[in-house]
N, C-alpha and C. Protein backbone atom coordinates (compact mmCIF):
# COMPACT_ATOMS: atom_id res chain seq x y z
N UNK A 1 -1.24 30.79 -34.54
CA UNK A 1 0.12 30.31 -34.33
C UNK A 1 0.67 30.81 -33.00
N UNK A 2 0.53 32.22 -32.72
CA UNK A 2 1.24 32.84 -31.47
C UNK A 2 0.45 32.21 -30.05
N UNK A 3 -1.18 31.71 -30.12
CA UNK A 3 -1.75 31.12 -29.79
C UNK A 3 -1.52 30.07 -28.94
N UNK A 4 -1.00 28.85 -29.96
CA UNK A 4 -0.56 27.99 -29.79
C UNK A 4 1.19 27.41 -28.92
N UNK A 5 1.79 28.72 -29.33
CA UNK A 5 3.20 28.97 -28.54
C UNK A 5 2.85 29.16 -27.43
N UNK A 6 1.99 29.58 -27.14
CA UNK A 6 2.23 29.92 -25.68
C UNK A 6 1.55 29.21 -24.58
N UNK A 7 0.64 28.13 -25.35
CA UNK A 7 0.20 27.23 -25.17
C UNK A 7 0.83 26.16 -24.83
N UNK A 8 1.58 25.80 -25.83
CA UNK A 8 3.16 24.82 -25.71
C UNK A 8 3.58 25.59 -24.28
N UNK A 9 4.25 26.64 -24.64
CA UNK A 9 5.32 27.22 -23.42
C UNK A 9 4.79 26.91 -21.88
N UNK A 10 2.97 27.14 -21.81
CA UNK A 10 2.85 27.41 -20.62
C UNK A 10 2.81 25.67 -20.02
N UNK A 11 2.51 24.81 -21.03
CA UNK A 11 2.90 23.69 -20.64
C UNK A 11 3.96 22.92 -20.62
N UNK A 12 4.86 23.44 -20.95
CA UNK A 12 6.08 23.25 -20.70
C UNK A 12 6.71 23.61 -19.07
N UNK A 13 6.42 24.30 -19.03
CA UNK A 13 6.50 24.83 -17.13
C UNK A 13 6.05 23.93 -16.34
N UNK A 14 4.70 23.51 -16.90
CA UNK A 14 4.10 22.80 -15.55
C UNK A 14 4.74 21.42 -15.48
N UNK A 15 5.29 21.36 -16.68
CA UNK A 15 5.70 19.50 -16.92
C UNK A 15 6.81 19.89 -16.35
N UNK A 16 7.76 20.81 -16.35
CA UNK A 16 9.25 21.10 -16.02
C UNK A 16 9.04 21.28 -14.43
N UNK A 17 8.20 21.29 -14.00
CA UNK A 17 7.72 22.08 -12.55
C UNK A 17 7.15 21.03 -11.59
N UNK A 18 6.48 20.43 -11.97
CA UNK A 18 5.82 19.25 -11.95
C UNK A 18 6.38 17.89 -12.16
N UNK A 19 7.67 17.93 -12.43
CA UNK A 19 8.74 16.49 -12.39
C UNK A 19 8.91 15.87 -11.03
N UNK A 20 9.51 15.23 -10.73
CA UNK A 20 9.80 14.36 -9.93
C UNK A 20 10.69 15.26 -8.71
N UNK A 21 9.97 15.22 -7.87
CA UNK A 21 11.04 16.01 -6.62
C UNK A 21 10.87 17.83 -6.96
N UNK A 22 10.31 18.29 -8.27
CA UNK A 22 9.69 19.56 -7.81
C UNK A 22 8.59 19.48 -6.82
N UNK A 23 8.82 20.90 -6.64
CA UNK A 23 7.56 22.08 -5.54
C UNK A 23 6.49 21.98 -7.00
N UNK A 24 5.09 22.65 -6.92
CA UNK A 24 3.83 23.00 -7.60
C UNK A 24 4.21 24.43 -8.08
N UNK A 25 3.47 24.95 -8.82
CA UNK A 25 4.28 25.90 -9.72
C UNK A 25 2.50 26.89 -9.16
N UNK A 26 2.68 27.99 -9.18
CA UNK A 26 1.30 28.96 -9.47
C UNK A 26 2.16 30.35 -9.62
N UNK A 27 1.16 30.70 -10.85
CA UNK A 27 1.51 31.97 -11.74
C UNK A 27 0.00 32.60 -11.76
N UNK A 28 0.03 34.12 -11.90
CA UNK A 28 -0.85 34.62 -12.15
C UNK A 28 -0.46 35.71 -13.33
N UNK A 29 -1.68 36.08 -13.62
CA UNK A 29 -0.64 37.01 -14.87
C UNK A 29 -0.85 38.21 -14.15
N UNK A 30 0.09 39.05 -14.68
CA UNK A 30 0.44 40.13 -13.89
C UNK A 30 -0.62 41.12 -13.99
N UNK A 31 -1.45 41.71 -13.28
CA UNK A 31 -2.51 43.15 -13.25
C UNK A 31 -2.81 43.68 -14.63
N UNK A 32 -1.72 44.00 -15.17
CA UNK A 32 -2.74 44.69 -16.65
C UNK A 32 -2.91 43.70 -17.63
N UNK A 33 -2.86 42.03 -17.74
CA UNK A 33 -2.62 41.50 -18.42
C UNK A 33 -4.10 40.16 -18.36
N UNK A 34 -4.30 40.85 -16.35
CA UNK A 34 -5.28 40.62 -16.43
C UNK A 34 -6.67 40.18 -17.12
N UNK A 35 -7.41 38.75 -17.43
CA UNK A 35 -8.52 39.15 -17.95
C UNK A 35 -8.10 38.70 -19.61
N UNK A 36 -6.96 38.54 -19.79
CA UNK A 36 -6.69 38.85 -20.86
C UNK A 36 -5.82 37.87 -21.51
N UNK A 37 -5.66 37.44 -23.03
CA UNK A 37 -4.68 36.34 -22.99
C UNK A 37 -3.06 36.77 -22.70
N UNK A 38 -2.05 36.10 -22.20
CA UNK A 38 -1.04 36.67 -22.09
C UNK A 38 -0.06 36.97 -23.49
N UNK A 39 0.46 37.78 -23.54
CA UNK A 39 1.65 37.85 -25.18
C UNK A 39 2.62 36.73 -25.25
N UNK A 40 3.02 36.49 -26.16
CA UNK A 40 3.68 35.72 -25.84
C UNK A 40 5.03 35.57 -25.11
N UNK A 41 5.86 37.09 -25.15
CA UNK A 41 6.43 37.64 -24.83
C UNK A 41 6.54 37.94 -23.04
N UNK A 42 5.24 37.87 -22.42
CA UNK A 42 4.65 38.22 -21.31
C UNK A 42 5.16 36.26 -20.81
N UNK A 43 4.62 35.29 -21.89
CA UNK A 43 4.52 34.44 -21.08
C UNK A 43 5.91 33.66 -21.10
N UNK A 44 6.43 33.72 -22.15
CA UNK A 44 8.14 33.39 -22.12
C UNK A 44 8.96 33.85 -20.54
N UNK A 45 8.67 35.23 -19.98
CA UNK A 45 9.24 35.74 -19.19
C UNK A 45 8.94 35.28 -18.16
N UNK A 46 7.41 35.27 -17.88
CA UNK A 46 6.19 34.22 -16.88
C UNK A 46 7.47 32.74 -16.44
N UNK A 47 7.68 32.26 -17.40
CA UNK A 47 8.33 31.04 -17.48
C UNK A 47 9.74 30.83 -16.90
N UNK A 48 10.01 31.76 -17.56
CA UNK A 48 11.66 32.59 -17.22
C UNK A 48 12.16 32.15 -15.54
N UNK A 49 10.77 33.62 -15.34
CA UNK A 49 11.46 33.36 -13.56
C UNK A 49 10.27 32.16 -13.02
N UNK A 50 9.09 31.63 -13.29
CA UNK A 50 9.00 30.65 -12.13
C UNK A 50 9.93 29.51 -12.06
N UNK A 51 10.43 29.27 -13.80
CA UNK A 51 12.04 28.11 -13.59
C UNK A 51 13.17 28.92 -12.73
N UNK A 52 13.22 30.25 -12.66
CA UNK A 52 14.24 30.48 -11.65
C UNK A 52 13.61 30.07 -10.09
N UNK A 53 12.72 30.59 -10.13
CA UNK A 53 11.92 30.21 -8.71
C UNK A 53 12.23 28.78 -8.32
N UNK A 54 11.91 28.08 -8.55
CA UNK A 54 11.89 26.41 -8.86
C UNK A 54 13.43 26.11 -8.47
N UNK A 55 14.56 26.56 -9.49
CA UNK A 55 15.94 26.24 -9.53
C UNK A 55 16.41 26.54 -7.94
N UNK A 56 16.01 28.19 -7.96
CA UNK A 56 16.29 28.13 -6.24
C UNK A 56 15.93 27.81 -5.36
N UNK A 57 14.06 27.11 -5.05
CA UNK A 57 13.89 26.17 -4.16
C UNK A 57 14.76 25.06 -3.82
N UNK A 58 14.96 24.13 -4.90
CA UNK A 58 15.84 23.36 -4.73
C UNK A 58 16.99 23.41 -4.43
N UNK A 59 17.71 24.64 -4.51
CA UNK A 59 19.16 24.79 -3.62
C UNK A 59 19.61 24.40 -2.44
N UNK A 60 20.22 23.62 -1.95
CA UNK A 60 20.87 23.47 -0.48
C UNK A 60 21.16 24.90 0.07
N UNK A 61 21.39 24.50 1.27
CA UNK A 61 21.98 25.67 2.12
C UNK A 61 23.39 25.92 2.28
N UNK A 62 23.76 26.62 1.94
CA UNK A 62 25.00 26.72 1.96
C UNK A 62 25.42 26.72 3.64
N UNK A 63 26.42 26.03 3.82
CA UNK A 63 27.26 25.58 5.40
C UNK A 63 27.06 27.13 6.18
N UNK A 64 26.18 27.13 7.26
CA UNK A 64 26.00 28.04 8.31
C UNK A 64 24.82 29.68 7.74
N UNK A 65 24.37 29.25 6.73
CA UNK A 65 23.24 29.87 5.83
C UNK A 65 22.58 29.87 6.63
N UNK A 66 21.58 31.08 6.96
CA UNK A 66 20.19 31.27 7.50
C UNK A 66 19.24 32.02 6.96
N UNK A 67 17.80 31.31 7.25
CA UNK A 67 16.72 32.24 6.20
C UNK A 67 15.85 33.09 7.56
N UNK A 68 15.67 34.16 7.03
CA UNK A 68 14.42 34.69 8.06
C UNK A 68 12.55 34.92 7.94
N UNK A 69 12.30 33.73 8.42
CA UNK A 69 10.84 33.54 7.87
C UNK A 69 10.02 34.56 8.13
N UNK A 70 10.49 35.65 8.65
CA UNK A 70 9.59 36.92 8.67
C UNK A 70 9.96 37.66 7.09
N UNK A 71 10.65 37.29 6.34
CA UNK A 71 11.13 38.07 5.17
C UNK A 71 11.19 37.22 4.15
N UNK A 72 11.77 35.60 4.36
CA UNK A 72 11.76 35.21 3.12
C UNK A 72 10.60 35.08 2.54
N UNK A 73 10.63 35.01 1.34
CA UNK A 73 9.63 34.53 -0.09
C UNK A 73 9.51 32.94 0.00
N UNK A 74 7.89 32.38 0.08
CA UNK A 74 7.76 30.57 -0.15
C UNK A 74 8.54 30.03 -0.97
N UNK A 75 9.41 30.46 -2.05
CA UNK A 75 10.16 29.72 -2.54
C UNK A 75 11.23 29.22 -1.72
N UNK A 76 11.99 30.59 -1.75
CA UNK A 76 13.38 30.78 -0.42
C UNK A 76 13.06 29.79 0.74
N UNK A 77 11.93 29.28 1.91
CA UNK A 77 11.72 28.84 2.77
C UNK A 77 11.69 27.64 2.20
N UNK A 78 11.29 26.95 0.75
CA UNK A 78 11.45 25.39 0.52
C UNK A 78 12.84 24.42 0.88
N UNK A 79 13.79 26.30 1.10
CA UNK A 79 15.26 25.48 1.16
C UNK A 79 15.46 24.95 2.70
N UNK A 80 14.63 24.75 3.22
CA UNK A 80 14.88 24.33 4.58
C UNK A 80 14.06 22.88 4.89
N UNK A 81 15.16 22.56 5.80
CA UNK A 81 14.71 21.25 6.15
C UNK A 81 13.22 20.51 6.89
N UNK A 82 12.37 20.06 5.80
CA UNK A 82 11.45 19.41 6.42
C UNK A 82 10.17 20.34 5.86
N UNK A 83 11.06 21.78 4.58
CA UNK A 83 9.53 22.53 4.68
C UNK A 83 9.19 22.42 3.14
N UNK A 84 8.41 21.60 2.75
CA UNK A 84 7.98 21.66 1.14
C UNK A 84 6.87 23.21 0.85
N UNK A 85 6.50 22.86 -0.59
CA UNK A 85 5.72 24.01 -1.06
C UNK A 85 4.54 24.66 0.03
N UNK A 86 3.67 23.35 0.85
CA UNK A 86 2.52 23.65 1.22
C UNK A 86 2.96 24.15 2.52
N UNK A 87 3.64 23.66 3.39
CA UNK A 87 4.01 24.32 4.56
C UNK A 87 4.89 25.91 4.45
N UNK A 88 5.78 26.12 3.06
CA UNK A 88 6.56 27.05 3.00
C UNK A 88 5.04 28.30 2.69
N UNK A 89 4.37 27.94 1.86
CA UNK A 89 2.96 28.94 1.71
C UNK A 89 1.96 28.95 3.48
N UNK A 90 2.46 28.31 4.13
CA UNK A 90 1.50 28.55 5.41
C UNK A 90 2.14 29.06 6.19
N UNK A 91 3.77 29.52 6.33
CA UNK A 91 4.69 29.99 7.20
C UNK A 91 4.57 31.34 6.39
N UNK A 92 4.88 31.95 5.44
CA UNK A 92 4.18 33.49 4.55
C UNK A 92 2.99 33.49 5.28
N UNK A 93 1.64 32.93 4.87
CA UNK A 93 0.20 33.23 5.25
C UNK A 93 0.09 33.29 6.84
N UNK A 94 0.82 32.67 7.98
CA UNK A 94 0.58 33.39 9.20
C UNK A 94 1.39 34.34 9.64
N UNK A 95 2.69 34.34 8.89
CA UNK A 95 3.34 36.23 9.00
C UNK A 95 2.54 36.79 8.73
N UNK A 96 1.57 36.83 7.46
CA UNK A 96 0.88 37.51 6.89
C UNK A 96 -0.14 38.03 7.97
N UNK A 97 -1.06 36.77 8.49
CA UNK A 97 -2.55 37.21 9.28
C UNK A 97 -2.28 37.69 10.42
N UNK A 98 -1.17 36.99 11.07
CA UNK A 98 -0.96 37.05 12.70
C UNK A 98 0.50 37.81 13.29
N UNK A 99 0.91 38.57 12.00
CA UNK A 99 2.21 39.24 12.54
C UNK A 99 3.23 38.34 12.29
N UNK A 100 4.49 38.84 12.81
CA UNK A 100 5.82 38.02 12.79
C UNK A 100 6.66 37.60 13.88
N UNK A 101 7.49 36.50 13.14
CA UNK A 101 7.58 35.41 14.03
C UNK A 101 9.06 36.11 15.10
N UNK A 102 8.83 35.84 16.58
CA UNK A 102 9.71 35.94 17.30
C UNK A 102 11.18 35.21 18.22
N UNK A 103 10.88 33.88 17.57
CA UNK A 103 12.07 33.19 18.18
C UNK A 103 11.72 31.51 17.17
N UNK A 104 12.13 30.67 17.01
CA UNK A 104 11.78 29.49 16.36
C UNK A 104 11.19 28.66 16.65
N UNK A 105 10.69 28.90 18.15
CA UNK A 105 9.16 28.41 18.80
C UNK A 105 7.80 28.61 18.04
N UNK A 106 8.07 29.85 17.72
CA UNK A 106 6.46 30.40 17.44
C UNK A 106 6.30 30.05 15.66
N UNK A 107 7.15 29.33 15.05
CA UNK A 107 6.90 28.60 13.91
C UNK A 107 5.50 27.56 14.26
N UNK A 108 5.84 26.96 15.65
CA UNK A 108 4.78 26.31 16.10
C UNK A 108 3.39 27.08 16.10
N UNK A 109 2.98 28.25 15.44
CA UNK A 109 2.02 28.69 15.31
C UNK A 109 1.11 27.96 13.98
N UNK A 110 2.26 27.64 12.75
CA UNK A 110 1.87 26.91 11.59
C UNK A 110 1.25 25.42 11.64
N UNK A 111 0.04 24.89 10.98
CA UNK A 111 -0.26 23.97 11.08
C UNK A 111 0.82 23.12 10.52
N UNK A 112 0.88 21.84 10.66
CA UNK A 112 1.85 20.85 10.37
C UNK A 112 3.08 21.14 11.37
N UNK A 113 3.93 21.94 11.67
CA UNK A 113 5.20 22.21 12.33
C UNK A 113 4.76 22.36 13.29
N UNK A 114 5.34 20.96 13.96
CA UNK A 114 5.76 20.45 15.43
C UNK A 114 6.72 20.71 15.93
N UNK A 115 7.18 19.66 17.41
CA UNK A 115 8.45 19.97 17.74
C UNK A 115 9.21 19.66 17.23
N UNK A 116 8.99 18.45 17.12
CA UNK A 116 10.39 17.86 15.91
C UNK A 116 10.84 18.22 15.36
N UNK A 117 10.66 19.27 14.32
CA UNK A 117 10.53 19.74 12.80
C UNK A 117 11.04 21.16 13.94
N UNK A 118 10.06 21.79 14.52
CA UNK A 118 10.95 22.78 15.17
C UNK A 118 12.57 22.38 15.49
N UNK A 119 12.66 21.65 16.25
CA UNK A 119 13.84 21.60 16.86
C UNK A 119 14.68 20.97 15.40
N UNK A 120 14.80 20.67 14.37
CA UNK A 120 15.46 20.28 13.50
C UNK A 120 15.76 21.68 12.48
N UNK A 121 14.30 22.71 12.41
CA UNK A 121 14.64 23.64 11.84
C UNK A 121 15.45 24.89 12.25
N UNK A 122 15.37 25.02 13.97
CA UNK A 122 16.11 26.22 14.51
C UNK A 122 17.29 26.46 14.05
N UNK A 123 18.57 25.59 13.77
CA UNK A 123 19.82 25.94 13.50
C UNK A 123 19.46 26.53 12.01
N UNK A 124 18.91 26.64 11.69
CA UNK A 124 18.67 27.47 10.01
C UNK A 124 17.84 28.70 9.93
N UNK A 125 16.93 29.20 10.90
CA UNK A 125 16.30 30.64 11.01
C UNK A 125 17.50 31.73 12.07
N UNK A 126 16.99 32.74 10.89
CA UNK A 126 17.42 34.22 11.57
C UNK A 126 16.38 35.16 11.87
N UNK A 127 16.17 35.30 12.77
CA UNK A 127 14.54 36.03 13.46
C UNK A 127 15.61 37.29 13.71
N UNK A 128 15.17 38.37 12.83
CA UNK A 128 15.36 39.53 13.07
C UNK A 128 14.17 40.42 12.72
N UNK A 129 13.55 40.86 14.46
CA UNK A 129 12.34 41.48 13.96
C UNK A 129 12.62 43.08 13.39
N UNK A 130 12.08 43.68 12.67
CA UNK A 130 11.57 44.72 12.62
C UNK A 130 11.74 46.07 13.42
N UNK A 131 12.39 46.98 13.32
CA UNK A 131 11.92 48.27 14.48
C UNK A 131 10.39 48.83 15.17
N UNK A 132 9.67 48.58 14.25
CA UNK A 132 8.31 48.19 14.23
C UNK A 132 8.08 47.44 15.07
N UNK A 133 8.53 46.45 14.71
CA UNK A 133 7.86 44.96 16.39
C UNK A 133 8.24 44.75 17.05
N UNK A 134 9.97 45.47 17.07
CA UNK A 134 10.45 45.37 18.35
C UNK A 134 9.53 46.17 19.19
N UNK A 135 9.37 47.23 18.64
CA UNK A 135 8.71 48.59 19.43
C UNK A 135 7.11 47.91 19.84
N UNK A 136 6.61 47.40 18.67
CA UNK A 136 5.18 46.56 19.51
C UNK A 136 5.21 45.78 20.82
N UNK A 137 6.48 44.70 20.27
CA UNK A 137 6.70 43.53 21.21
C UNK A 137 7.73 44.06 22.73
N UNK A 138 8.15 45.03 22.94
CA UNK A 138 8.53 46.27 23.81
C UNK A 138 7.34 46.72 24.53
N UNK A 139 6.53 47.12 24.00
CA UNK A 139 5.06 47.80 24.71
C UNK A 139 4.56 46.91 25.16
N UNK A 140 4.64 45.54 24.59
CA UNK A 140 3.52 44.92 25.16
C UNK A 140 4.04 44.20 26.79
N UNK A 141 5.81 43.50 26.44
CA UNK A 141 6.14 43.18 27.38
C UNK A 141 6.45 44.05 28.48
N UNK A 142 6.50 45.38 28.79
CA UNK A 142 6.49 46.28 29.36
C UNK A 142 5.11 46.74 30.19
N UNK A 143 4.09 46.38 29.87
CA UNK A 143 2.94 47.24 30.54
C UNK A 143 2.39 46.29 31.23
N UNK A 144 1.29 46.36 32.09
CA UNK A 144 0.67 45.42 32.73
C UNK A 144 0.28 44.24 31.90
N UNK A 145 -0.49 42.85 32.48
CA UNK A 145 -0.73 41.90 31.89
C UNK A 145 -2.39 41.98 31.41
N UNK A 146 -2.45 41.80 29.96
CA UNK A 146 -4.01 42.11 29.37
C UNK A 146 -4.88 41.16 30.08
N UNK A 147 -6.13 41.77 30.21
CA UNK A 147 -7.26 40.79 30.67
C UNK A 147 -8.25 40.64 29.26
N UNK A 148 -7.78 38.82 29.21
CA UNK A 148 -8.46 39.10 27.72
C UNK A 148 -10.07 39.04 27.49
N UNK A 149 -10.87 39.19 28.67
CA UNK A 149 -12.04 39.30 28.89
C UNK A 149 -12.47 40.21 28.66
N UNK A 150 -11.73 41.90 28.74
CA UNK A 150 -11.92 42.74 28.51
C UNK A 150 -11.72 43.70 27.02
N UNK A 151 -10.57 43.42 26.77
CA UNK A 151 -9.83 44.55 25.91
C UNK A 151 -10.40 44.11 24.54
N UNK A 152 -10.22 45.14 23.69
CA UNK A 152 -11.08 44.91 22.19
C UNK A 152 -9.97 44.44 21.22
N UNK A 153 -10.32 44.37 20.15
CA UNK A 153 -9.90 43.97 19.16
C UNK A 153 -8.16 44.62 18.51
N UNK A 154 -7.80 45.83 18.75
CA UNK A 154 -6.65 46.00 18.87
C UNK A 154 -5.52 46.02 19.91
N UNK A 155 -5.98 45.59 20.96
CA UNK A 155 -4.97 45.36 22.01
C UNK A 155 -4.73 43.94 22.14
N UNK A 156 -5.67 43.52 21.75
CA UNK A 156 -5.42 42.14 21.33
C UNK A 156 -4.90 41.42 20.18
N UNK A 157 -4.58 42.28 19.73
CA UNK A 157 -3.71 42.04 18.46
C UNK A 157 -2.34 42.60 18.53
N UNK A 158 -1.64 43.09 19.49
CA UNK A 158 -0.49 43.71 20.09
C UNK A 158 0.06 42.17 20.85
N UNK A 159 -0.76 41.11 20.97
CA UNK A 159 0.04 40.08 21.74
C UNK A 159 0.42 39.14 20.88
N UNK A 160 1.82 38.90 21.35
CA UNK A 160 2.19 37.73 20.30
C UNK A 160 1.77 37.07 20.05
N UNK A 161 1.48 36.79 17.87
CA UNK A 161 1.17 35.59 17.85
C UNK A 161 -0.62 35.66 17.53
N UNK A 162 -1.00 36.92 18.08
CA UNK A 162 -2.69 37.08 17.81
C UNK A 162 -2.88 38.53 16.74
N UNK A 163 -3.30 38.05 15.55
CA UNK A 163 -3.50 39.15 14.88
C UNK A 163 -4.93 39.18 14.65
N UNK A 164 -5.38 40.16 13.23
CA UNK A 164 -6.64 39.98 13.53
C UNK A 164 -7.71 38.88 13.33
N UNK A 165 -7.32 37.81 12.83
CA UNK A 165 -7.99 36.75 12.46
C UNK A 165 -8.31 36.09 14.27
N UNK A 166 -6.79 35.83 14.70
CA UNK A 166 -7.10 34.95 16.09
C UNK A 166 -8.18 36.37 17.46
N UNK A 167 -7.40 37.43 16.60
CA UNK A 167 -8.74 38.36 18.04
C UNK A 167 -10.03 38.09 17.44
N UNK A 168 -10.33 38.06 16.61
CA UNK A 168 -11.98 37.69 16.13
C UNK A 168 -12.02 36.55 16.76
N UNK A 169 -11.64 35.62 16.74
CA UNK A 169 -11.93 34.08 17.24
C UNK A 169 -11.77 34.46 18.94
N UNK A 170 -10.67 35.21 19.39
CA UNK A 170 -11.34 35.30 20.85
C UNK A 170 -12.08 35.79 21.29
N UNK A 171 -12.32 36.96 20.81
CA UNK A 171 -13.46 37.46 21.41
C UNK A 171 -14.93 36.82 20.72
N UNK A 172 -15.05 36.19 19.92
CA UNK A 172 -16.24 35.53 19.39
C UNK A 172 -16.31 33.92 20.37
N UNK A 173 -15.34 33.82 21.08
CA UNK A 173 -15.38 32.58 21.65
C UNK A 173 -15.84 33.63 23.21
N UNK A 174 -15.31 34.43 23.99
CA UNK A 174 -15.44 34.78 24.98
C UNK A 174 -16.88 35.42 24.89
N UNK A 175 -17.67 36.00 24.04
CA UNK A 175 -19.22 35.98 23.78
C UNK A 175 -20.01 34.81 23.83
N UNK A 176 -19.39 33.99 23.28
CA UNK A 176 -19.96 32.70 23.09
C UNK A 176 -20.40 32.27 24.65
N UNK A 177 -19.19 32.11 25.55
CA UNK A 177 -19.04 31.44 26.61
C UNK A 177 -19.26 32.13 28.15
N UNK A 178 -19.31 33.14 27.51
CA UNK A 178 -19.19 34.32 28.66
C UNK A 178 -18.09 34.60 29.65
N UNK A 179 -16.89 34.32 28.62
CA UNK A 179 -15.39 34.86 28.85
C UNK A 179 -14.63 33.44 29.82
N UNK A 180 -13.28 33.97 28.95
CA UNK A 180 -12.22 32.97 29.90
C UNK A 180 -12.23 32.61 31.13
N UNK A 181 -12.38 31.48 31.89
CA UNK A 181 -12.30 31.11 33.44
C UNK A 181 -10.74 31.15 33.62
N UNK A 182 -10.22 30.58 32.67
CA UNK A 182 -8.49 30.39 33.13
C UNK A 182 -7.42 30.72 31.69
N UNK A 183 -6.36 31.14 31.83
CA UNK A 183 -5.44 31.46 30.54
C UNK A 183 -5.52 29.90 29.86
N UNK A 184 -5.21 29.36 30.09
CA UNK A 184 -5.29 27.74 29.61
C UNK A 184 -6.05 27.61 28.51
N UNK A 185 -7.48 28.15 29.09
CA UNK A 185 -8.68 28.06 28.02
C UNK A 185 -8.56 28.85 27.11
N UNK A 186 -7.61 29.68 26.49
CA UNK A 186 -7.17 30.08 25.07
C UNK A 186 -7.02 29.16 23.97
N UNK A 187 -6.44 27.71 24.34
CA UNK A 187 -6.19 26.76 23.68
C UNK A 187 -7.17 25.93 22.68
N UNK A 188 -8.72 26.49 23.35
CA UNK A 188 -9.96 25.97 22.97
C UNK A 188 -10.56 26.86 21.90
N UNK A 189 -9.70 28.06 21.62
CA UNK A 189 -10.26 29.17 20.36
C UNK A 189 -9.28 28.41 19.09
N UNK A 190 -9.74 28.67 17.79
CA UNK A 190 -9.20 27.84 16.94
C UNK A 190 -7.87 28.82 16.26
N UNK A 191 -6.93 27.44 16.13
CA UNK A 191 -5.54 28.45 15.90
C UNK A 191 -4.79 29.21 16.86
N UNK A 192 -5.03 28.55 17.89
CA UNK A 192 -3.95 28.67 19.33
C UNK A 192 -3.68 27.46 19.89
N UNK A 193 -2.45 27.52 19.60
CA UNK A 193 -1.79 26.37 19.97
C UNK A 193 -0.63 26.19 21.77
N UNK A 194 -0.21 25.02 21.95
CA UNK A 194 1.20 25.16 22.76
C UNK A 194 2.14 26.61 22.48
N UNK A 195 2.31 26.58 21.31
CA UNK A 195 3.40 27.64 21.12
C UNK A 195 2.97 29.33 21.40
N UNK A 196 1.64 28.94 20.72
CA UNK A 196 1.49 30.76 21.05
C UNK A 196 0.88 30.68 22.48
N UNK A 197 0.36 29.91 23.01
CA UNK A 197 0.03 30.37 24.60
C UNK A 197 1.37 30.19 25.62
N UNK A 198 2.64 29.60 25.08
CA UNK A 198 3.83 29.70 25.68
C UNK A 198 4.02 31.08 25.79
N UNK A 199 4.20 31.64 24.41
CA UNK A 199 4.36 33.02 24.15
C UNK A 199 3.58 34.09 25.03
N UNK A 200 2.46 33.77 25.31
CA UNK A 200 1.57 34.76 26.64
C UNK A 200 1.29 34.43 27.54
N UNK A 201 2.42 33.55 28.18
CA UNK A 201 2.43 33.39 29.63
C UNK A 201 3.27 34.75 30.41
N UNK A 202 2.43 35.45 31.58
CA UNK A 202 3.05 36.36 32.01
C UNK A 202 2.18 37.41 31.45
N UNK A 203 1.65 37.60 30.24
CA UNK A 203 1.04 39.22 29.76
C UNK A 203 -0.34 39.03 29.41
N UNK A 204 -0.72 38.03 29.99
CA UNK A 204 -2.50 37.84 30.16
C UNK A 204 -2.65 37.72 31.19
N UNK A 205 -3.95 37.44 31.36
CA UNK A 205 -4.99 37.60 32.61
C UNK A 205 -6.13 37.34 32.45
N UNK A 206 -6.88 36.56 32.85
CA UNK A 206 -8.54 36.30 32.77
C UNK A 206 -9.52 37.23 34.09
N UNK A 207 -8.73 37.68 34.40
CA UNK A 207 -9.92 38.58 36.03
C UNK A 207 -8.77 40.12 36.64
């Protein structure tokens, strides 16, 4: 019987979640529950907040509201214009790999978000970095300009926009090729785009 409730319940979410004009719903069960069937109790609550989750995606913005995509949660970011579930999970996942974002340009780091979509989303982000990245993004614009032919894997991850996923790809491309001829040719490592080589004009160097 308890079985079966929670069976009902958990499909009840996805149908409630899964309507017309919702976001996609993903739950995991929580670490010790792991592995394991959930209580029913566990999954009532499960339910609880991803319908809160859900309720507040769909919220408007309230008149002169701003979100900061270095902090909000993929739900929180659905409330903005032009960004559904799959793009709001790829704006989290490159804060995540490649650091955080510095002005509403470097959204253009995310696949799908263009200019358009840039320039429609700026009046709604609040980019407030960190003491932390100010202090990174301080060092970096401060010291000479990197030669990315040279420097290893953590100094190259001090430049905007390149964390450690994109320094593996450069320096696995500059082995490949036997290093950058021109800054330009950054564009040809995968996951560098217009926006982030805007961002390192001035603090690179190929020679």
């Amino acid at each position: 019987m308890a079985i079966g409730t929670v069976l009902i319940l958990a499909g009840t979410v996805v149908r409630l979640t899964f309507s017309p004009g919702a976001a996609e719903v993903s739950w995991t069960p929580a670490p010790e529950t792991a592995g394991e069937l959930p209580t029913l109790e566990q999954t009532i609550r499960a339910v609880d907040e991803e319908l809160a989750r859900r309720a507040e995606a769909r919220m408007p913005l309230e008149p002169g509201e701003r979100l900061d995509p270095n902090s909000a949660p993929a739900h929180q970011l659905e409330r903005l214009p032009g960004i559904g579930p799959a793009k709001a999970f790829a704006i989290v996942e490159e804060r995540r790999k490649n650091g955080p974002y510095t002005e509403p340009a470097d959204l253009g780091r995310v696949s799908g978000i263009g200019a358009a979509l840039l320039e429609r989303l700026a009046p709604y982000l609040a980019l407030r970095s960190n003491p932390a990245s100010r202090a990174v993004l301080g060092t970096v614009r401060r010291s000479q300009p990197v030669n990315i032919n040279q420097v290893g894997r953590e100094q190259l991850q001090e430049l905007p926009g390149i964390g450690p996923v994109r320094a593996e790809s450069i320096i696995a491309y500059r082995e490949r090729t036997g290093g950058f001829r021109s800054v330009s040719e950054l564009m040809e490592v995968a996951g560098i785009g217009a926006a982030i080589l805007r961002g390192l004009q001035g603090r690179i160097v190929t020679h």
